[in-house]
PDB file of N, CA and C in Angstrom:
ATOM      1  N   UNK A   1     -41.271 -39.758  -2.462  1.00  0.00           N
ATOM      2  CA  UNK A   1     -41.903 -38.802  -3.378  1.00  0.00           C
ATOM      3  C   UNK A   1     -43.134 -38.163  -2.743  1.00  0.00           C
ATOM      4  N   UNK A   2     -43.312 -38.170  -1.649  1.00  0.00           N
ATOM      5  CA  UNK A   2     -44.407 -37.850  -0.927  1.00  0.00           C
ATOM      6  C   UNK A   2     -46.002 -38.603  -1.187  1.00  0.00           C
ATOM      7  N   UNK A   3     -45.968 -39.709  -1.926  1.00  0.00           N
ATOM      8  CA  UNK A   3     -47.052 -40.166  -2.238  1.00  0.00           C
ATOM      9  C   UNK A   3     -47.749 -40.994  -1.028  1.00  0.00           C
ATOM     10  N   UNK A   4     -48.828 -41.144  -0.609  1.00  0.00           N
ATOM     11  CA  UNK A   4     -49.322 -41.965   0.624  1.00  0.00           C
ATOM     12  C   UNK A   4     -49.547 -43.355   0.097  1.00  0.00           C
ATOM     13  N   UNK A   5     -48.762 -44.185   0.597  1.00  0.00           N
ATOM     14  CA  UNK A   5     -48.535 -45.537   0.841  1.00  0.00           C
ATOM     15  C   UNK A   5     -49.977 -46.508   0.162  1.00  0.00           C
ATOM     16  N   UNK A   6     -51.348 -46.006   1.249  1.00  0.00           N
ATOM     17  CA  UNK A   6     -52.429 -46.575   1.282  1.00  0.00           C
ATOM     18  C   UNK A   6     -53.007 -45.915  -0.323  1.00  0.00           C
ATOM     19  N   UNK A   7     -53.028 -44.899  -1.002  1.00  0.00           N
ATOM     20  CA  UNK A   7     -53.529 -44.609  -1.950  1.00  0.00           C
ATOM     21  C   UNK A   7     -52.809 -45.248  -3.197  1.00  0.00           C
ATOM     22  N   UNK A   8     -51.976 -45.232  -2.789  1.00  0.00           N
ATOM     23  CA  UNK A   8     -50.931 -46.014  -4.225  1.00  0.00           C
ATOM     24  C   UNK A   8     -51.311 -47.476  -4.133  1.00  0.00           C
ATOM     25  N   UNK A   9     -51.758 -48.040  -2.771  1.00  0.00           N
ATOM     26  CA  UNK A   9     -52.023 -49.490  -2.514  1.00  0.00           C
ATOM     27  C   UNK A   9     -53.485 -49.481  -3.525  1.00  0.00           C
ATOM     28  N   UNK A  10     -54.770 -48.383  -3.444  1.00  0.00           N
ATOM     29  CA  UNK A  10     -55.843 -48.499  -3.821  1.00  0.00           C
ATOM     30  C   UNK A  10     -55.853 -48.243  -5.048  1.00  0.00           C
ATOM     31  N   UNK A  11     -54.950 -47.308  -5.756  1.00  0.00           N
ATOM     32  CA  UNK A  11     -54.712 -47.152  -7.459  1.00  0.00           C
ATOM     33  C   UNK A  11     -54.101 -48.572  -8.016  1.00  0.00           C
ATOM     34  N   UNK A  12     -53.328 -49.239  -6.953  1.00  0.00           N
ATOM     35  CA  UNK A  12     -53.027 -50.237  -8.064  1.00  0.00           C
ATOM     36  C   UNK A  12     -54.064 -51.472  -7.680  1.00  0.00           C
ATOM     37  N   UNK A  13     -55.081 -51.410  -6.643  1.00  0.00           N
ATOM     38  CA  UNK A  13     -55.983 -52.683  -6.720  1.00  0.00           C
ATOM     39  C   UNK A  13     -57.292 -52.303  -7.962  1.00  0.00           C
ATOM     40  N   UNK A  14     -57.328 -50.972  -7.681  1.00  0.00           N
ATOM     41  CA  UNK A  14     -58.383 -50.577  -8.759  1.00  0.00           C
ATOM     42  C   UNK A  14     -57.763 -51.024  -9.945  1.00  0.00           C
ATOM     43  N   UNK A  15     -56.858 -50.219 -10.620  1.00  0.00           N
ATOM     44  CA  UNK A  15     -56.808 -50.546 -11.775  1.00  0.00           C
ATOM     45  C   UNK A  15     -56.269 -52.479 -12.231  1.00  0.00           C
ATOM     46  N   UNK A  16     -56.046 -53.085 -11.277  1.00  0.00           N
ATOM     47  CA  UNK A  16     -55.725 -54.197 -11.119  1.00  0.00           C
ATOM     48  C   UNK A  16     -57.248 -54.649 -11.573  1.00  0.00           C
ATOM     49  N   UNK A  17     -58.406 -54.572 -11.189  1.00  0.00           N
ATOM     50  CA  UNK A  17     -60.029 -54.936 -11.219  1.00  0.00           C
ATOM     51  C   UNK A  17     -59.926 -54.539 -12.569  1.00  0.00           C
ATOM     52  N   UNK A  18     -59.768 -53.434 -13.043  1.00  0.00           N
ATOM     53  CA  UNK A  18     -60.675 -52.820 -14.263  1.00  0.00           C
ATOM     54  C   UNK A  18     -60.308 -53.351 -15.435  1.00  0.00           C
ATOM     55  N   UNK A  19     -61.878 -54.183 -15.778  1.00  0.00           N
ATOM     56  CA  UNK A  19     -62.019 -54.386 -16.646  1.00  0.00           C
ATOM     57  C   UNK A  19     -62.017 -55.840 -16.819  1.00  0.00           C
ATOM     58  N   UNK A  20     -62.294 -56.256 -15.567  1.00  0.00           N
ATOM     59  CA  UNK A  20     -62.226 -57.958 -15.233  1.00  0.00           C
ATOM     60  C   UNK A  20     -63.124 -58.616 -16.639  1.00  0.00           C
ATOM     61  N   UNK A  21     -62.712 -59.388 -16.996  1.00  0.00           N
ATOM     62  CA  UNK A  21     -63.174 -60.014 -18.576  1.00  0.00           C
ATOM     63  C   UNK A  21     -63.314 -59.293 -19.683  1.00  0.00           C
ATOM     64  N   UNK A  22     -62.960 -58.401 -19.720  1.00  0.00           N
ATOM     65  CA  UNK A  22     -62.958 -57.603 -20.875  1.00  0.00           C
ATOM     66  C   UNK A  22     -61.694 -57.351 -21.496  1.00  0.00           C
ATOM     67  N   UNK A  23     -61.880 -57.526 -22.618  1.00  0.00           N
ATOM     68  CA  UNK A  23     -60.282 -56.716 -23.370  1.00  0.00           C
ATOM     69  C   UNK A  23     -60.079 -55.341 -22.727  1.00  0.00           C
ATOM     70  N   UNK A  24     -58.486 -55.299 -22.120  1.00  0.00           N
ATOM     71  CA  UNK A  24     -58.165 -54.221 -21.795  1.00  0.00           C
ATOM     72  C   UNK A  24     -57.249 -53.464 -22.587  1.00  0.00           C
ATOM     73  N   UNK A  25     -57.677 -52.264 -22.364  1.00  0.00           N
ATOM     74  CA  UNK A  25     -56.870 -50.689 -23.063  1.00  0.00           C
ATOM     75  C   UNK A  25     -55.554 -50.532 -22.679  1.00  0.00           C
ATOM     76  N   UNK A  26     -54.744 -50.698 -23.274  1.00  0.00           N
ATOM     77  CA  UNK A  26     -53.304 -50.612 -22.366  1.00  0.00           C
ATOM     78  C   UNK A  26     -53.327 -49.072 -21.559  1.00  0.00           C
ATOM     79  N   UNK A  27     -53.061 -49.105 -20.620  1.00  0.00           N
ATOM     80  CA  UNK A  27     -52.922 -48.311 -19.493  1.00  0.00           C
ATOM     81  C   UNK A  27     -51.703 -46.722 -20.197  1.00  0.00           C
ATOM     82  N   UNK A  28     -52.432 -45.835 -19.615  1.00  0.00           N
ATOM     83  CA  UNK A  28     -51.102 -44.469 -20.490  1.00  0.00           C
ATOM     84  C   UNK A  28     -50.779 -43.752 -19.175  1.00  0.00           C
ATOM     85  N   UNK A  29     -49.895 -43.636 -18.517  1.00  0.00           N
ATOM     86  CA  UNK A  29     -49.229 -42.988 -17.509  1.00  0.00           C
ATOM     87  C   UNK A  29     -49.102 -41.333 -17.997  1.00  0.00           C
ATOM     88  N   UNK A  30     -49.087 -40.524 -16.928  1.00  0.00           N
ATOM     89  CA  UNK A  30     -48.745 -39.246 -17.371  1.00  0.00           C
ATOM     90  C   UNK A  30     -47.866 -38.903 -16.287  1.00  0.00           C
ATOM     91  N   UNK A  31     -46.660 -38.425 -16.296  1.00  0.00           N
ATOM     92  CA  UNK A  31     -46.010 -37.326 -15.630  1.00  0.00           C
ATOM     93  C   UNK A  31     -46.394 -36.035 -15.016  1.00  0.00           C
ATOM     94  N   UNK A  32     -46.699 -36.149 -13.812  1.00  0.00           N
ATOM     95  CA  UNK A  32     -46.989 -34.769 -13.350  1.00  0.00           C
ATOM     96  C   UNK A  32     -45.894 -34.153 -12.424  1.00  0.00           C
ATOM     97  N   UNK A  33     -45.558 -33.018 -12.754  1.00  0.00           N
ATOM     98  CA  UNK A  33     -44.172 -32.328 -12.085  1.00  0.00           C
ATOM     99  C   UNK A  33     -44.762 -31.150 -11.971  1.00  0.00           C
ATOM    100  N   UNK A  34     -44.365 -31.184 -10.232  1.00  0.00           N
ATOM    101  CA  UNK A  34     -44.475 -29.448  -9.217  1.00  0.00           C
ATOM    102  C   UNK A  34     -43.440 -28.808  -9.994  1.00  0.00           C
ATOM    103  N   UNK A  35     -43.758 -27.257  -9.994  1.00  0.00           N
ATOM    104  CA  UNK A  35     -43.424 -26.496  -9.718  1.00  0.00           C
ATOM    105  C   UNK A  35     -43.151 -25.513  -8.859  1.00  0.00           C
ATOM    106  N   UNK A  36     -42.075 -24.881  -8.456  1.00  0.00           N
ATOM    107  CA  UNK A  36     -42.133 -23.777  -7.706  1.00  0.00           C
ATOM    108  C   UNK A  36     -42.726 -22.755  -7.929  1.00  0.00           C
ATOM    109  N   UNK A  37     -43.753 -21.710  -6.953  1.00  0.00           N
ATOM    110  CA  UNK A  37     -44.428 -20.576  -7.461  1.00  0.00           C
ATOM    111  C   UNK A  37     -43.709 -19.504  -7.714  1.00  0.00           C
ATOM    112  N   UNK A  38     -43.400 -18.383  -8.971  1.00  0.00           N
ATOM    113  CA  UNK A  38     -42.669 -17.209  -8.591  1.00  0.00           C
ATOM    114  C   UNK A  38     -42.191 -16.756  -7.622  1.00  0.00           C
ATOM    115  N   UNK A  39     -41.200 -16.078  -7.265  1.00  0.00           N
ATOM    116  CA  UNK A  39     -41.294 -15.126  -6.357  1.00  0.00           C
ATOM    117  C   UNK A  39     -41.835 -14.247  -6.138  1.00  0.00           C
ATOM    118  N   UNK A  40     -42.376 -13.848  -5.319  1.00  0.00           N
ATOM    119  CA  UNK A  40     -42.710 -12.693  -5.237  1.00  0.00           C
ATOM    120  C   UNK A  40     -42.619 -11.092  -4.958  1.00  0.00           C
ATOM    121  N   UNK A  41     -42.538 -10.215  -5.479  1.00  0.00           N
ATOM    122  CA  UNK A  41     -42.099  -8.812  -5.374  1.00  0.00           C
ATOM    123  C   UNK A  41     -42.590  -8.219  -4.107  1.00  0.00           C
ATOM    124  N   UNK A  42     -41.458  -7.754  -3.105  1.00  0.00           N
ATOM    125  CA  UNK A  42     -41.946  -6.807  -2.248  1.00  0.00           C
ATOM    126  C   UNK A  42     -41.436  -5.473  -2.584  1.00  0.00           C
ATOM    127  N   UNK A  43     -41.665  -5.096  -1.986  1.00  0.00           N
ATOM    128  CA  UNK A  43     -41.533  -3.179  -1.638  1.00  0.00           C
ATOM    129  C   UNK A  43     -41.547  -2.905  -0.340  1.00  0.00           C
ATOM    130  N   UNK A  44     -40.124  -2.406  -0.013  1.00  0.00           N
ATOM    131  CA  UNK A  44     -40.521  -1.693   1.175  1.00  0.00           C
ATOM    132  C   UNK A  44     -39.939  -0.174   1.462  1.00  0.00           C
ATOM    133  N   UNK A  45     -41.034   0.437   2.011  1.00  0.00           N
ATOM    134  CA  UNK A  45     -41.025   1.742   2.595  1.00  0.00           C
ATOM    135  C   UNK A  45     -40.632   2.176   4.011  1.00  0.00           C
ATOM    136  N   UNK A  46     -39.544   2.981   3.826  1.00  0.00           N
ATOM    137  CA  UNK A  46     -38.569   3.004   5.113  1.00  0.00           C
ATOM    138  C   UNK A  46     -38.230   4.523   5.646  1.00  0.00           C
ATOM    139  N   UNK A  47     -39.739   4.773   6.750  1.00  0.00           N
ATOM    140  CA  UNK A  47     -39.773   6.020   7.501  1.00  0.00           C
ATOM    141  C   UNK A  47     -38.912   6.248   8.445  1.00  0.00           C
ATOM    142  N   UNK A  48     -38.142   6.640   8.965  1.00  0.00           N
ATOM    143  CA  UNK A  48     -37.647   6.755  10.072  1.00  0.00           C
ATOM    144  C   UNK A  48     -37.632   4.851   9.917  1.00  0.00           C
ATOM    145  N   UNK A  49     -37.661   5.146  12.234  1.00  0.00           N
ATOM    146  CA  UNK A  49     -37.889   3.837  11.906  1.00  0.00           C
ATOM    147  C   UNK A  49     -39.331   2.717  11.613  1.00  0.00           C
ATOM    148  N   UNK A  50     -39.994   3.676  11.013  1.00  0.00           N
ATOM    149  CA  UNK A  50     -40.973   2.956  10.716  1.00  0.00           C
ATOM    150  C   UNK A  50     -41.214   2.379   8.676  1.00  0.00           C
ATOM    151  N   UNK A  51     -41.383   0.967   9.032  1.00  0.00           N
ATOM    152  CA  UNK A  51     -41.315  -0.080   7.387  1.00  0.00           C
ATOM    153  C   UNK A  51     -42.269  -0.536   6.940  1.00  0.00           C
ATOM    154  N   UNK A  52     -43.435  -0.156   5.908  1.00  0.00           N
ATOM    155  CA  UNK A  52     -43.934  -0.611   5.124  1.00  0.00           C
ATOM    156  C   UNK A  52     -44.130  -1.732   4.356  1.00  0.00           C
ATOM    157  N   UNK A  53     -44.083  -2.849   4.515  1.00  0.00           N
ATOM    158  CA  UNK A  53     -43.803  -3.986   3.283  1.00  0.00           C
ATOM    159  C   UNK A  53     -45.200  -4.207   2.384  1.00  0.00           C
ATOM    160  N   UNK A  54     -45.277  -4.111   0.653  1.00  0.00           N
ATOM    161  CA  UNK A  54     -46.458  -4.910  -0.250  1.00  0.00           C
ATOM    162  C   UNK A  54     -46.293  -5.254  -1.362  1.00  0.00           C
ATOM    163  N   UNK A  55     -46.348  -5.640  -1.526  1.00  0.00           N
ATOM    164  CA  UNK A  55     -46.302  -6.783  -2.687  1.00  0.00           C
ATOM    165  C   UNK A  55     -46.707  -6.347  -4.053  1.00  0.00           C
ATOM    166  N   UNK A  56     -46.683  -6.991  -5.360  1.00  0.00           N
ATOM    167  CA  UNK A  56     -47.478  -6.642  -6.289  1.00  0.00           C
ATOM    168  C   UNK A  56     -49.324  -6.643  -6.459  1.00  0.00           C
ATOM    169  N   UNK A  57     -49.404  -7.357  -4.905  1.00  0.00           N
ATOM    170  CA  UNK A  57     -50.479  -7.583  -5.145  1.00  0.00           C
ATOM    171  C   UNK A  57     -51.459  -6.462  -4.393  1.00  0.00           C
ATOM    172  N   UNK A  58     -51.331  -5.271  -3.701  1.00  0.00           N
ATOM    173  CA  UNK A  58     -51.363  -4.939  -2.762  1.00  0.00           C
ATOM    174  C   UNK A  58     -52.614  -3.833  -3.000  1.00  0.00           C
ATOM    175  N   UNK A  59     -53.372  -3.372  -2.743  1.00  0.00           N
ATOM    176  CA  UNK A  59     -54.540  -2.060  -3.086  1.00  0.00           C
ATOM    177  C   UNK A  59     -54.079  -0.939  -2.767  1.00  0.00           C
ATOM    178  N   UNK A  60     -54.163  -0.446  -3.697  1.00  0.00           N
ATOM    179  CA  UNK A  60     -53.624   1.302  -3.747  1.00  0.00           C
ATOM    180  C   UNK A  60     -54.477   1.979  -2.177  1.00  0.00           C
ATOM    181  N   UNK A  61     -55.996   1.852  -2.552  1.00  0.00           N
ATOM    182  CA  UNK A  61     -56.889   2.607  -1.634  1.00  0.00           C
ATOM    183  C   UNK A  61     -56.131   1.477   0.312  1.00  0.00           C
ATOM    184  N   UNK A  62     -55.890   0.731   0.266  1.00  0.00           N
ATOM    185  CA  UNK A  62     -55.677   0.133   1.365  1.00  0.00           C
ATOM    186  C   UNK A  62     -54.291   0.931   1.749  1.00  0.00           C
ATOM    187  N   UNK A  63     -53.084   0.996   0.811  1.00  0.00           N
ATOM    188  CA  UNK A  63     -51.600   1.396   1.169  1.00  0.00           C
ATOM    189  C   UNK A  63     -51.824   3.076   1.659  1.00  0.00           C
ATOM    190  N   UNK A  64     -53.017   3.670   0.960  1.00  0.00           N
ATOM    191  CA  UNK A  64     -53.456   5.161   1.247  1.00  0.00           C
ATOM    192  C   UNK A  64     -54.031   5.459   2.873  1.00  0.00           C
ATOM    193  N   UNK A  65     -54.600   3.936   3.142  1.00  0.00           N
ATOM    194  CA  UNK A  65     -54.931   3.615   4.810  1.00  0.00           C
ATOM    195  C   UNK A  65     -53.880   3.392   5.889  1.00  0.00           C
ATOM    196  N   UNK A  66     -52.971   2.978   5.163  1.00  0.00           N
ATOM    197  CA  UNK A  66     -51.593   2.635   5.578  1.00  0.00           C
ATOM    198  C   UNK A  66     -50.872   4.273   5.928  1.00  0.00           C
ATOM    199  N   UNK A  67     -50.735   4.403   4.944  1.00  0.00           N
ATOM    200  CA  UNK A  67     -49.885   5.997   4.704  1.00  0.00           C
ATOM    201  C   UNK A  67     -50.416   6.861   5.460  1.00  0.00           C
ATOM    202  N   UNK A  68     -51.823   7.599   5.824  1.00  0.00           N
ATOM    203  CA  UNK A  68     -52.626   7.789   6.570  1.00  0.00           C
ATOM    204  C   UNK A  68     -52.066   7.585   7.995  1.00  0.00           C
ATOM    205  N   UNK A  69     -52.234   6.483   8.594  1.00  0.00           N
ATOM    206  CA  UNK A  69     -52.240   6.402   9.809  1.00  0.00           C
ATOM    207  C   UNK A  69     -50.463   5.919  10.370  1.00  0.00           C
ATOM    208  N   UNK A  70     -49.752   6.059   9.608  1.00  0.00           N
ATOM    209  CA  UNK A  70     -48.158   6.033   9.601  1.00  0.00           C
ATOM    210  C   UNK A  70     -47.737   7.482   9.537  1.00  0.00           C
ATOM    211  N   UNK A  71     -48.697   8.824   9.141  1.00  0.00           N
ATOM    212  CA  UNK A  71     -48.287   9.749   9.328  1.00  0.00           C
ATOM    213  C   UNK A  71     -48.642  10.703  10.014  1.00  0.00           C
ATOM    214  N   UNK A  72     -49.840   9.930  10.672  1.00  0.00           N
ATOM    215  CA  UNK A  72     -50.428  11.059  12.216  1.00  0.00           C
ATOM    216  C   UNK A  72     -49.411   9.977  13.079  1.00  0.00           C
ATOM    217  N   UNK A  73     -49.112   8.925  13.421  1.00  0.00           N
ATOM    218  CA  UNK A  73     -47.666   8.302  14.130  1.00  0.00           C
ATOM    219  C   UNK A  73     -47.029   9.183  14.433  1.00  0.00           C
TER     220      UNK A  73
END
């Protein structure tokens, strides 16, 4: 599960300690589950042979820097 060996060794000595003489809290586990991130959207722009690729994430004023110097090319 990808968990490191030595940290799972130190979660269970800790919680093994806690709470030495004291009434203990019964312990509540939680489930944590990865997800995969979206995909992500490209775009691409196809001059001749020259290709553009950006994303949704991409700056208008930057792709205008792009466009610019792809068309003195």
């Amino acid at each position: 599960m990808g968990v490191d060996g030595r940290s799972l060794n130190d979660w269970r000595v800790n919680l093994g300690r806690r709470g030495e003489g004291e009434a203990r809290a019964p312990l509540r586990f939680l489930e944590v589950v990865g997800t995969q991130p979206a995909a992500r959207a490209a775009y691409r722009l196809r001059v001749g042979e020259l290709v553009i690729v950006v994303d949704d994430e991409f700056r208008e004023d930057t792709l205008g820097r792009i466009l610019r110097v792809a068309a003195a090319w």
